[in-house]
C-alpha atoms as a PDB file:
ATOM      1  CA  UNK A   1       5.130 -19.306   9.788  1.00  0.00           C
ATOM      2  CA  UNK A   2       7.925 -19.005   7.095  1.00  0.00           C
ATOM      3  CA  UNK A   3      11.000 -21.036   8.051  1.00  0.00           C
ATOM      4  CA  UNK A   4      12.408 -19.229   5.059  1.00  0.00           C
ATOM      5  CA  UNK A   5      15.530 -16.886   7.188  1.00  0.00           C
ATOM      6  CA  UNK A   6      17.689 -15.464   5.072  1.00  0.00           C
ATOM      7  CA  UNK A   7      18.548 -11.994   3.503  1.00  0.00           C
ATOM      8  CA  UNK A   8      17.834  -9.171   3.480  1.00  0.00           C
ATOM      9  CA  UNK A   9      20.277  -8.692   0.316  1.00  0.00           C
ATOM     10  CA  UNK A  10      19.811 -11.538  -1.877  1.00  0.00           C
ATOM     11  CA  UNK A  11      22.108 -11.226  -4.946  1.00  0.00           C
ATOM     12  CA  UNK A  12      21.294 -13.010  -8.422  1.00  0.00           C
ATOM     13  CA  UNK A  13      24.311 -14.092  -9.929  1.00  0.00           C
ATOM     14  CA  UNK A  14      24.236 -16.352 -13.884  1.00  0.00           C
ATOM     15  CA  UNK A  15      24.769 -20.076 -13.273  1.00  0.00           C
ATOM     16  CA  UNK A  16      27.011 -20.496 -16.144  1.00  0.00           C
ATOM     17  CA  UNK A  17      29.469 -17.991 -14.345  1.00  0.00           C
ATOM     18  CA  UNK A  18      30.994 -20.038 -11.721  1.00  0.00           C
ATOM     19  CA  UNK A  19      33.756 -17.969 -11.387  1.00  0.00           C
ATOM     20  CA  UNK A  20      31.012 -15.127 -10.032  1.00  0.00           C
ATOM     21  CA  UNK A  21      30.005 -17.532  -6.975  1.00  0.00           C
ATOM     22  CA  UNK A  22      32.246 -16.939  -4.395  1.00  0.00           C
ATOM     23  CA  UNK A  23      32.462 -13.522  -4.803  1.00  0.00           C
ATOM     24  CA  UNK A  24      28.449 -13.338  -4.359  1.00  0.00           C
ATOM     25  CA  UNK A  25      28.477 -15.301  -1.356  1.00  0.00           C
ATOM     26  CA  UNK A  26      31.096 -13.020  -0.066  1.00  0.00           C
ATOM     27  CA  UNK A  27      29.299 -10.187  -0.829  1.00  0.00           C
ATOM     28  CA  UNK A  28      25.303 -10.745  -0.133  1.00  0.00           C
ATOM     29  CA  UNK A  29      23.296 -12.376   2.694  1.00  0.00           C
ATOM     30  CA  UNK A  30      22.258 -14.659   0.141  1.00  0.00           C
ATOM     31  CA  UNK A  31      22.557 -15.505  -3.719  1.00  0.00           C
ATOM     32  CA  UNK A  32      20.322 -16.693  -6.373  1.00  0.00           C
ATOM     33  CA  UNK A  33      21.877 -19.029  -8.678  1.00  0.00           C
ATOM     34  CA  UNK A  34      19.960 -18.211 -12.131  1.00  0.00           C
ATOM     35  CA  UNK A  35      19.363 -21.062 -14.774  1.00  0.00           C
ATOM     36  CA  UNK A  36      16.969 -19.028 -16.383  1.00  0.00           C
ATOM     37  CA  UNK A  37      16.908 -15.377 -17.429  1.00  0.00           C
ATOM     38  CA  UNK A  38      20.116 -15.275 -16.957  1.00  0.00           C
ATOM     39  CA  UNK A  39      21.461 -17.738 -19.182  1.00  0.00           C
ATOM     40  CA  UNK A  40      20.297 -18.399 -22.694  1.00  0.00           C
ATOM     41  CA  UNK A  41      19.172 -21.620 -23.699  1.00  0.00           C
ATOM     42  CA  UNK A  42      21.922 -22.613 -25.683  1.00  0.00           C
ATOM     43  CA  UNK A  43      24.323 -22.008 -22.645  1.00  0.00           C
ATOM     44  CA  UNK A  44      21.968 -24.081 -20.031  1.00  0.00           C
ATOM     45  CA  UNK A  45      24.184 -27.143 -20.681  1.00  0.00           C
ATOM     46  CA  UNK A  46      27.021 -25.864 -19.517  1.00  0.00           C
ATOM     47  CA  UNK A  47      25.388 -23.965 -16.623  1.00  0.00           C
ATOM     48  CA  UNK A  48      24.156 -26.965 -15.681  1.00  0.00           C
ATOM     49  CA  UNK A  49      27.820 -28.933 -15.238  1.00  0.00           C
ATOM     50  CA  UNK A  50      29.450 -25.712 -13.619  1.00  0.00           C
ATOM     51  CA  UNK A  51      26.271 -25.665 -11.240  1.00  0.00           C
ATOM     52  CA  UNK A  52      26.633 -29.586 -10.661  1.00  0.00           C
ATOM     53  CA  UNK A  53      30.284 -29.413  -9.785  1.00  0.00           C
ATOM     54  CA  UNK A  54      29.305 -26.533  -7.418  1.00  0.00           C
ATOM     55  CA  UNK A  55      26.472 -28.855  -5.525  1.00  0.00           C
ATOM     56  CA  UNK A  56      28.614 -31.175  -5.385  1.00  0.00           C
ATOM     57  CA  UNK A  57      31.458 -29.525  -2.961  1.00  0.00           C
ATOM     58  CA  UNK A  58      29.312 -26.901  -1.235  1.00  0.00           C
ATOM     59  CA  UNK A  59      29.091 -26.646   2.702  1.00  0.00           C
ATOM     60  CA  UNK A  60      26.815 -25.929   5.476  1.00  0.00           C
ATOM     61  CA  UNK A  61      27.367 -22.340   5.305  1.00  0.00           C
ATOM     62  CA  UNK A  62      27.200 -22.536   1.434  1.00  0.00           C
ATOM     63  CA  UNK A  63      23.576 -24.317   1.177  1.00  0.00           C
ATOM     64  CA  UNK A  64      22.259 -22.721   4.128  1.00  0.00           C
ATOM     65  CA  UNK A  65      22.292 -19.477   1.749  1.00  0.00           C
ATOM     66  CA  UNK A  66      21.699 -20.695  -1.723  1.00  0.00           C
ATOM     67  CA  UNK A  67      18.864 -20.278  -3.812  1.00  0.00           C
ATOM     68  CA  UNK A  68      18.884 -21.999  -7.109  1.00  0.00           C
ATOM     69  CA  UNK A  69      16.119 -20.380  -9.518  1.00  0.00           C
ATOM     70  CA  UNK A  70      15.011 -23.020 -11.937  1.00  0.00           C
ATOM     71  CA  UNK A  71      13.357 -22.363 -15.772  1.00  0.00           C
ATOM     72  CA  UNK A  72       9.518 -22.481 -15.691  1.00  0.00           C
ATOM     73  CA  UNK A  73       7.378 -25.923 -14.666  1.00  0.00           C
ATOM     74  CA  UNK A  74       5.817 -25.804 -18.613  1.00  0.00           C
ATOM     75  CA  UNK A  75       9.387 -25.523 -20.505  1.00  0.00           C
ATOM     76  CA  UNK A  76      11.678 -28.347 -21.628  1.00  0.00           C
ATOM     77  CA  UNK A  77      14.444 -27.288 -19.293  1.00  0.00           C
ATOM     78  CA  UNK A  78      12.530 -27.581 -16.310  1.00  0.00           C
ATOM     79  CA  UNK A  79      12.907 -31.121 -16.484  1.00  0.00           C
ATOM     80  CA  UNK A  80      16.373 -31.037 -16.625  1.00  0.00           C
ATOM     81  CA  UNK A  81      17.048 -28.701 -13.899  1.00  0.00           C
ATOM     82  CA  UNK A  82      15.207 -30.583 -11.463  1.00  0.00           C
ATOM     83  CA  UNK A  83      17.256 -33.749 -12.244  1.00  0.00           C
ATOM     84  CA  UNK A  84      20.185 -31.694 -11.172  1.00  0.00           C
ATOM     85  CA  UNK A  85      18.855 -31.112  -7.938  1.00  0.00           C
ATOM     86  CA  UNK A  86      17.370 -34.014  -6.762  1.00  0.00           C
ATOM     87  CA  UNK A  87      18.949 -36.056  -4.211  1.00  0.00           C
ATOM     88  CA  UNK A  88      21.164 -32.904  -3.199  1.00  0.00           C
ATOM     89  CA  UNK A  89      21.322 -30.871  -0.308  1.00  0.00           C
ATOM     90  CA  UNK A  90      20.096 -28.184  -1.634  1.00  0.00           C
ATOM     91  CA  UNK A  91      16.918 -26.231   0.328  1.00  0.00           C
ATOM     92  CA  UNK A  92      15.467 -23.654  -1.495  1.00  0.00           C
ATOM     93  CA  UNK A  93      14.443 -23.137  -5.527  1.00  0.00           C
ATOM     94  CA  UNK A  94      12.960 -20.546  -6.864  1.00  0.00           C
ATOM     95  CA  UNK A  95      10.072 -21.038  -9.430  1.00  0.00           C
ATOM     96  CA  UNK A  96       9.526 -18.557 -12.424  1.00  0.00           C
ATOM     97  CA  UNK A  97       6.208 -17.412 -13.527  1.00  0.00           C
ATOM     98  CA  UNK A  98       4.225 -19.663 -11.052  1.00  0.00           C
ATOM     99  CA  UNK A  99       0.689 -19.660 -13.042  1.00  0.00           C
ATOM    100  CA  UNK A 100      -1.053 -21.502  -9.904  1.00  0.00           C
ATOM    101  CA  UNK A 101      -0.615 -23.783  -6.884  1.00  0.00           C
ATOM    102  CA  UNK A 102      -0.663 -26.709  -9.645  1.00  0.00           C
ATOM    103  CA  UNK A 103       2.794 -25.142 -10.757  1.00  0.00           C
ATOM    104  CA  UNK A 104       4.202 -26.001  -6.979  1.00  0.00           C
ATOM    105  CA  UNK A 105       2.558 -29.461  -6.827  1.00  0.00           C
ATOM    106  CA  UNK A 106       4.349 -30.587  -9.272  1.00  0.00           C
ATOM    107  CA  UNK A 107       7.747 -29.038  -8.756  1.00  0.00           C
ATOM    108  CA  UNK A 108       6.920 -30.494  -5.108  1.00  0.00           C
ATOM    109  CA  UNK A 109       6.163 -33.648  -6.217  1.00  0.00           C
ATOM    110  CA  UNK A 110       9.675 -33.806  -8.319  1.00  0.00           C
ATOM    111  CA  UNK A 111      11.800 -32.140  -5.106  1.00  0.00           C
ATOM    112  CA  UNK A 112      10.202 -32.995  -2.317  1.00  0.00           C
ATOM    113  CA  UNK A 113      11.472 -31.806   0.783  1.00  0.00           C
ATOM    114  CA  UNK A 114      12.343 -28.661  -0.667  1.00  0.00           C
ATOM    115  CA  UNK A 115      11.635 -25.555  -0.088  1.00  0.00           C
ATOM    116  CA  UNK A 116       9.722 -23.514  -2.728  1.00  0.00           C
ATOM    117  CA  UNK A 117      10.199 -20.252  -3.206  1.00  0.00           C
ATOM    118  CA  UNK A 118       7.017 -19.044  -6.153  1.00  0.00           C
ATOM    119  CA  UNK A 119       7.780 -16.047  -7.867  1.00  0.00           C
ATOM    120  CA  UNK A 120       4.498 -14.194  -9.207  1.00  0.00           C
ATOM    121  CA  UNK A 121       5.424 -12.201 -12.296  1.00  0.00           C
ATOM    122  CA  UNK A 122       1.896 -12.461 -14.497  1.00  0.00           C
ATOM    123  CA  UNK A 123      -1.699 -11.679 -14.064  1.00  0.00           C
ATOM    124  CA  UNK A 124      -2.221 -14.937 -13.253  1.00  0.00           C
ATOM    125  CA  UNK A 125       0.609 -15.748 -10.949  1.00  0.00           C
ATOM    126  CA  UNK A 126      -0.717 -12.542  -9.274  1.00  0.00           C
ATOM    127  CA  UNK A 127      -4.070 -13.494  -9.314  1.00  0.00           C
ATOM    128  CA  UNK A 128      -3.648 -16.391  -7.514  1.00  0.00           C
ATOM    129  CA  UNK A 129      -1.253 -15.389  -5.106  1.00  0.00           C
ATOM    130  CA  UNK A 130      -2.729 -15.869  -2.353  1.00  0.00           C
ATOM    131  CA  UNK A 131      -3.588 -19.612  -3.281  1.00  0.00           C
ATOM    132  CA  UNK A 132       0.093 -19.921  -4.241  1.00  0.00           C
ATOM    133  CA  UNK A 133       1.322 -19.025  -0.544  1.00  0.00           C
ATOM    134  CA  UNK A 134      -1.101 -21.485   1.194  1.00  0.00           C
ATOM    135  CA  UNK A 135       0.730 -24.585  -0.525  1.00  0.00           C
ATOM    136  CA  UNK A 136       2.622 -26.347   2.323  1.00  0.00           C
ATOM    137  CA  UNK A 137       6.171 -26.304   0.564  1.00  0.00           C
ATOM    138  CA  UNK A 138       6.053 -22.552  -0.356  1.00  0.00           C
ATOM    139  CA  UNK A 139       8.287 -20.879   2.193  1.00  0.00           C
ATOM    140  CA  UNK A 140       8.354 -17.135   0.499  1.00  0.00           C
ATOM    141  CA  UNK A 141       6.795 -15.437  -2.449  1.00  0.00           C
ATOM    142  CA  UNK A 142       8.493 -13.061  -4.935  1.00  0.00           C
ATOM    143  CA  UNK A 143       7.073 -10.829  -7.408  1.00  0.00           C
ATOM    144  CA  UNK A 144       8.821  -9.380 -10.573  1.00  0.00           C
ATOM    145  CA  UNK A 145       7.460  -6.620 -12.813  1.00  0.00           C
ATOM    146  CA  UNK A 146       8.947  -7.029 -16.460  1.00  0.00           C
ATOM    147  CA  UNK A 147       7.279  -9.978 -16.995  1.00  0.00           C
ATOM    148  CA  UNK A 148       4.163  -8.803 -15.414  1.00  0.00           C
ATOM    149  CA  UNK A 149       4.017  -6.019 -18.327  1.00  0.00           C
ATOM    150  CA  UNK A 150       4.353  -8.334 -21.142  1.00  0.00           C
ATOM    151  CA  UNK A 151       1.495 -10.672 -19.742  1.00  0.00           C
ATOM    152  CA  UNK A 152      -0.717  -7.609 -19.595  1.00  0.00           C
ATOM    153  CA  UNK A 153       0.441  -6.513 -23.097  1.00  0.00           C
ATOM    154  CA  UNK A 154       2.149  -3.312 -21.437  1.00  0.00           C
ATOM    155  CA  UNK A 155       5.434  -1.982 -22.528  1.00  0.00           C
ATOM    156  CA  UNK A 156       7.005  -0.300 -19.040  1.00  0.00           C
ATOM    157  CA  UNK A 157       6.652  -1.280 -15.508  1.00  0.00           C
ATOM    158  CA  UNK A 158       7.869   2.550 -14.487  1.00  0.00           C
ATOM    159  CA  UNK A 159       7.694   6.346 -15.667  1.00  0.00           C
ATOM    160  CA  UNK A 160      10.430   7.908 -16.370  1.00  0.00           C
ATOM    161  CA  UNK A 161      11.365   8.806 -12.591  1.00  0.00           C
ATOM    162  CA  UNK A 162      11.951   5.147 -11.748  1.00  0.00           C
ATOM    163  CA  UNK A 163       8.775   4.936 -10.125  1.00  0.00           C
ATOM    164  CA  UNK A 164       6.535   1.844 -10.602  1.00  0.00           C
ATOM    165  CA  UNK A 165       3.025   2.702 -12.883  1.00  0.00           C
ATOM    166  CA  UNK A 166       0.063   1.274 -10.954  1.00  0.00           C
ATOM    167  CA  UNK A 167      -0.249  -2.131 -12.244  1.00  0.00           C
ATOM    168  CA  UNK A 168       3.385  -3.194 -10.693  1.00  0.00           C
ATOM    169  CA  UNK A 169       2.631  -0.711  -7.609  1.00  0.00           C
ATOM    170  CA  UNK A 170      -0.801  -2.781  -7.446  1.00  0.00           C
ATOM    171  CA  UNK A 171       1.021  -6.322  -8.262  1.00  0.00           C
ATOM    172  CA  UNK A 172       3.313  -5.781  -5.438  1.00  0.00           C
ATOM    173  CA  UNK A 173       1.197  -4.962  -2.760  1.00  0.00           C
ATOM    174  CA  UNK A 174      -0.930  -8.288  -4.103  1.00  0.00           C
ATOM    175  CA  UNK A 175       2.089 -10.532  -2.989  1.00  0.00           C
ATOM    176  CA  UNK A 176       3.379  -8.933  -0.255  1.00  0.00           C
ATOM    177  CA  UNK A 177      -0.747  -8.958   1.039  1.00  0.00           C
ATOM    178  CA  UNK A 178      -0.484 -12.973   0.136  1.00  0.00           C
ATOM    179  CA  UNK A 179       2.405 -13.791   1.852  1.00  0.00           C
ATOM    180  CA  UNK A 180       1.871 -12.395   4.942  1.00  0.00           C
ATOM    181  CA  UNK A 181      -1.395 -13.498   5.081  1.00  0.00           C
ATOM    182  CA  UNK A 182      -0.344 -16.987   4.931  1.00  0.00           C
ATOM    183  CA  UNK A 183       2.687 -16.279   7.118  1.00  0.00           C
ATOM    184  CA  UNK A 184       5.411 -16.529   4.443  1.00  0.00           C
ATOM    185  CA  UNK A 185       8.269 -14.742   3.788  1.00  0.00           C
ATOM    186  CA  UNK A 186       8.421 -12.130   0.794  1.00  0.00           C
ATOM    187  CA  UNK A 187      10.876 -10.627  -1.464  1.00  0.00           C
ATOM    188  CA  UNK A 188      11.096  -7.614  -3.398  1.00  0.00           C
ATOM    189  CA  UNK A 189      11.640  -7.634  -7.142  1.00  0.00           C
ATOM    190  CA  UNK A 190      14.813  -5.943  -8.264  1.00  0.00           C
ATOM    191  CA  UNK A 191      15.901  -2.688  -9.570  1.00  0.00           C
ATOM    192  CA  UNK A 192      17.957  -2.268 -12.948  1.00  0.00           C
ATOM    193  CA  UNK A 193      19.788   1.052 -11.427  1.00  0.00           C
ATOM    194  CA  UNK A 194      22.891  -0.545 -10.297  1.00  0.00           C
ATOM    195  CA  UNK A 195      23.811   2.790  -8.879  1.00  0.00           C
ATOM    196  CA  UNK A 196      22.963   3.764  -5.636  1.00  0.00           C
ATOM    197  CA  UNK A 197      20.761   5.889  -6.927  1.00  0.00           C
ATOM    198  CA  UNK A 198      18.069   8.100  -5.130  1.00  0.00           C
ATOM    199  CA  UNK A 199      14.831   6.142  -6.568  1.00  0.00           C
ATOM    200  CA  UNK A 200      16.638   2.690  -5.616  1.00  0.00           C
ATOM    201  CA  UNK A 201      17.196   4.110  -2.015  1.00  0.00           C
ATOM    202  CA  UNK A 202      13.872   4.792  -1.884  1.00  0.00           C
ATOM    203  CA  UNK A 203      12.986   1.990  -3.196  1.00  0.00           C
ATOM    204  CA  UNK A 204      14.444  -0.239  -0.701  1.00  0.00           C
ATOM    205  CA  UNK A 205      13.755   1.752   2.041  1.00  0.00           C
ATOM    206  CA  UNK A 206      10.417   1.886   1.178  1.00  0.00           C
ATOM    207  CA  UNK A 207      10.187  -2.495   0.865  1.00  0.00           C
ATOM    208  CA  UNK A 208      11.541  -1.787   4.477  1.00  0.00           C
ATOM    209  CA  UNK A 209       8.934   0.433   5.905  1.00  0.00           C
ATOM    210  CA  UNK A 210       6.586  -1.817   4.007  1.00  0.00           C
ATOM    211  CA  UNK A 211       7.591  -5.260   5.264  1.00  0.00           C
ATOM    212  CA  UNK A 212       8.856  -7.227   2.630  1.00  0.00           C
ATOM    213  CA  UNK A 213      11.559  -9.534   4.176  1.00  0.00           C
ATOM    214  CA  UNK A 214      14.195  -9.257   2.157  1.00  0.00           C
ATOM    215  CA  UNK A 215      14.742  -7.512  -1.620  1.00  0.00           C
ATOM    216  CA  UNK A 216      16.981  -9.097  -4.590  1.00  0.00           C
ATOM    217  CA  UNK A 217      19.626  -7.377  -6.370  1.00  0.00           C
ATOM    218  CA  UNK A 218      21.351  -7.763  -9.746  1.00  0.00           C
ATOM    219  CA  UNK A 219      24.967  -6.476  -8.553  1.00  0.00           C
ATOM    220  CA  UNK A 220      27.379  -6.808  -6.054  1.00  0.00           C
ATOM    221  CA  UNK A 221      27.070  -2.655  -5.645  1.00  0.00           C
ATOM    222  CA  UNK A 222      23.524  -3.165  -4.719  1.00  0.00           C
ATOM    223  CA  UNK A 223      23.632  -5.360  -1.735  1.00  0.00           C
ATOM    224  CA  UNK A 224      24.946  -2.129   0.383  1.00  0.00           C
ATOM    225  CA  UNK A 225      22.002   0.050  -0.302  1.00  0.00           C
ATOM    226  CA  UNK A 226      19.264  -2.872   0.898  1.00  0.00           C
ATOM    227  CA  UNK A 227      21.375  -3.521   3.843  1.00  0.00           C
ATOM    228  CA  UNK A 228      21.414   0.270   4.785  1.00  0.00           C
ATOM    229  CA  UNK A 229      18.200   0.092   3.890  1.00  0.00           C
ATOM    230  CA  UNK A 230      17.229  -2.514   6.753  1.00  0.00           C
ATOM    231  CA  UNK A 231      19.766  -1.775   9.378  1.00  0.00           C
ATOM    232  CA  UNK A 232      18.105   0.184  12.104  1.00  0.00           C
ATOM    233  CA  UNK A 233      18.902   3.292  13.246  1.00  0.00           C
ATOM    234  CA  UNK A 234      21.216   2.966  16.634  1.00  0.00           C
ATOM    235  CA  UNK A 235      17.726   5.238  17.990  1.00  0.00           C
ATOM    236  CA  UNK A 236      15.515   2.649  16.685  1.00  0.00           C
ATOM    237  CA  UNK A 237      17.345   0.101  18.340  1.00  0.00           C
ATOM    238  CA  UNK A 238      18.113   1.739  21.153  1.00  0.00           C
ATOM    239  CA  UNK A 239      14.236   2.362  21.415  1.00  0.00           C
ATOM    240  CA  UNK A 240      12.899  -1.066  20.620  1.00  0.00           C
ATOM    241  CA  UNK A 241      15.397  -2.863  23.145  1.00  0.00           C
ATOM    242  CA  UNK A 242      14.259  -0.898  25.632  1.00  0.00           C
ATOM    243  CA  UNK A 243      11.098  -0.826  25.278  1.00  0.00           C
ATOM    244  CA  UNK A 244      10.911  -4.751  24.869  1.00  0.00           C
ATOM    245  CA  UNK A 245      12.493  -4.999  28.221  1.00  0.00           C
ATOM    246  CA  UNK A 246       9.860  -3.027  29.657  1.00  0.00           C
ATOM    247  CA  UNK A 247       7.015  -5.518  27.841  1.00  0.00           C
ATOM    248  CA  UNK A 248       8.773  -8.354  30.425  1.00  0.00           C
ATOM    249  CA  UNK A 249       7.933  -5.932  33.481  1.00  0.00           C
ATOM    250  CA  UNK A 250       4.569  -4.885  32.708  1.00  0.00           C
ATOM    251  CA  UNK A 251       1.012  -6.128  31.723  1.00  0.00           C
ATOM    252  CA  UNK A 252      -1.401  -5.281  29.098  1.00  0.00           C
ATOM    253  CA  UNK A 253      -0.702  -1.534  27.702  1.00  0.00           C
ATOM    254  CA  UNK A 254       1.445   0.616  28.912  1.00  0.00           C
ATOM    255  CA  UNK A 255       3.629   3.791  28.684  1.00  0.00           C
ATOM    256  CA  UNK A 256       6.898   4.419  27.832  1.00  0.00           C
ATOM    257  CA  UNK A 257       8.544   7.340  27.456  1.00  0.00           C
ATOM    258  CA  UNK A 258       5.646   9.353  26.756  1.00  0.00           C
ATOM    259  CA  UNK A 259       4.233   7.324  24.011  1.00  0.00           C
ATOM    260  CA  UNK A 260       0.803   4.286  25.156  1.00  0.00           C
ATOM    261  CA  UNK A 261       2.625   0.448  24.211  1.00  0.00           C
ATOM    262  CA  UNK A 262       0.403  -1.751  22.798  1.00  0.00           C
ATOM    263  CA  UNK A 263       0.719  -4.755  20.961  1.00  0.00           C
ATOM    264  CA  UNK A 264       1.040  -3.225  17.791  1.00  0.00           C
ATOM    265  CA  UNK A 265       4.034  -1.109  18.876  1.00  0.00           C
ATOM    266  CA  UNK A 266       5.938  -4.194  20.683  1.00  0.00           C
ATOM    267  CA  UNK A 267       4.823  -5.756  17.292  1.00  0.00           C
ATOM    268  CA  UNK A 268       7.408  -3.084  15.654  1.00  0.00           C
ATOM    269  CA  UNK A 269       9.822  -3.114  18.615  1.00  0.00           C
ATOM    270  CA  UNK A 270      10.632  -6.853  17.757  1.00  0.00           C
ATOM    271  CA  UNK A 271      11.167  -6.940  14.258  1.00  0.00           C
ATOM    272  CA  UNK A 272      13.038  -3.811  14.569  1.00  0.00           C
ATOM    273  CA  UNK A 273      15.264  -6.311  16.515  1.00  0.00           C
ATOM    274  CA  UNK A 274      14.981  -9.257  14.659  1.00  0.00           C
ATOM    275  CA  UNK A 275      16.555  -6.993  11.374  1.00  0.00           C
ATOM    276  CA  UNK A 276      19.243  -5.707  13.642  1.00  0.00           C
ATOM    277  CA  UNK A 277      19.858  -9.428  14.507  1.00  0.00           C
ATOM    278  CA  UNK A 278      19.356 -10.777  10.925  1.00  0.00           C
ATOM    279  CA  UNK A 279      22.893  -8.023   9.737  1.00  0.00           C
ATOM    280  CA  UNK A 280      24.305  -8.637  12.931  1.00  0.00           C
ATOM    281  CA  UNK A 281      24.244  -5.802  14.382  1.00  0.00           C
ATOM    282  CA  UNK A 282      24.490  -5.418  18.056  1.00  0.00           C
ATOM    283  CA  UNK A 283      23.196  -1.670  19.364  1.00  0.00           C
ATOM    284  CA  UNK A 284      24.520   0.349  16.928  1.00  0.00           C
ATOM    285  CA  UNK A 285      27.706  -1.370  15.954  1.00  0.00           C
ATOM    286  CA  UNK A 286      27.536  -1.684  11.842  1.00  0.00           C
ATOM    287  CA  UNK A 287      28.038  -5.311  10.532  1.00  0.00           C
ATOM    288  CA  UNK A 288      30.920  -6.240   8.608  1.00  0.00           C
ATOM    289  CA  UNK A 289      30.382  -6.744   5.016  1.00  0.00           C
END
């Protein structure tokens, strides 16, 4: 299984703005420090240094929720991020527009020890998905849908509603399917509206209901919604405790409150739980954030 733990808000924030770190980390579960789409070439440099000086005087509680994303395996700057990282403590990188499991060998083989996170965002990455999330360092895949569309030579990944067309809406379900087959965590692509709008509610409601382990964000105003989003109900979690201390008094299936328990419902009960845990949330109370 995934040892990958953290989220469910995971917050992208530029590596050349240092001065947007602290605030991230104050704000999400997790961040993703971006060397790549977020920073243009010409600025990766510099990203670099602020990023190195950042390594260097980061704590437990810092690197236990960092996520640096690195520039593709097949471009120059690859190279260079990787030199950046080795021989730090840092435990999880993201890969862009993994192709195939050769794409994590070889990032492996440059960080090893590391935790890979692949993110699938072409026809091939989605393709081989599933190969992808059998390689022994990957600990989560993401997908991501812009770059899916220009690899298939489309020019939107949603109608006009917000909603995804059904290449992304297939795409999706391909990683989340490979993940959890190979028992890895997943995470769901962003969404531009950095509003709380109704589609984006949905939208992370639905990655919820769905069970995608966490969901990135592009801004701070984000991270809210996706926590709502996975914070149980207090009637869920009233529910799910209960019945789970019920499973420790009984044997096989069972009923509860009106309803037969098997092990697809204690299944439920548990991660309904394990979220409540993840936001700290103890029966009902809201987590501070």
């Amino acid at each position: 299984m995934s040892t990958f733990k953290i989220g469910p808000a995971i917050l992208f924030v530029p590596a050349d703005r240092p001065d947007r770190y602290a605030k991230a980390y104050d704000r999400a579960d997790a961040i993703i420090i971006d060397l790549e789409d977020a920073v243009t070439p010409a600025d990766r440099p510099g990203a670099r240094s602020a990023l190195a000086d950042h390594l260097s005087s980061m704590d437990e509680a810092t690197t236990s929720k960092t996520i640096i994303r690195v520039n593709p395996v097949n471009e120059p700057d690859f190279a260079e991020d990787a030199a950046l990282l080795a021989n730090t403590a840092i435990r999880y990188v993201m890969i862009p527009k993994v192709e195939s499991s050769d794409d994590i060998a070889h990032v492996n083989s440059v960080l090893p020890g590391v935790a890979l996170i692949a993110l699938c965002e072409s026809a091939s990455g989605i393709r081989e998905a599933p190969q992808i999330a059998k390689h022994q360092s990957v600990v989560a895949l993401m997908w991501g849908s812009e770059d899916l569309m220009v690899s298939t030579g489309g020019s939107a990944s949603r109608f006009a509603d917000g909603t995804y067309r059904d290449v992304p809406r297939f795409a999706r379900a391909q990683v989340l399917l490979a993940a959890a087959a190979a028992g890895k965590a997943s995470i769901d692509t962003i969404h531009t509206d950095l509003k709380p709008t109704d589609q984006f509610i949905a939208e992370a409601q639905d990655a919820v209901a769905s069970g995608w382990t966490a969901k990135a964000c592009i801004h701070p105003a984000q991270v809210q919604v996706i926590r709502d989003a996975y914070r149980p109900t207090d009637e869920e979690l009233e529910y799910a405790s209960a019945l789970l201390a019920q499973v420790r008094q009984q044997r096989g299936v069972f009923q509860f409150r009106g309803t037969m328990v098997d092990g697809p419902l204690i299944a439920h009960a548990q991660s309904i739980v394990n979220r409540a845990e993840k936001l700290n949330t103890r029966h009902g109370e809201l987590p501070r954030s």
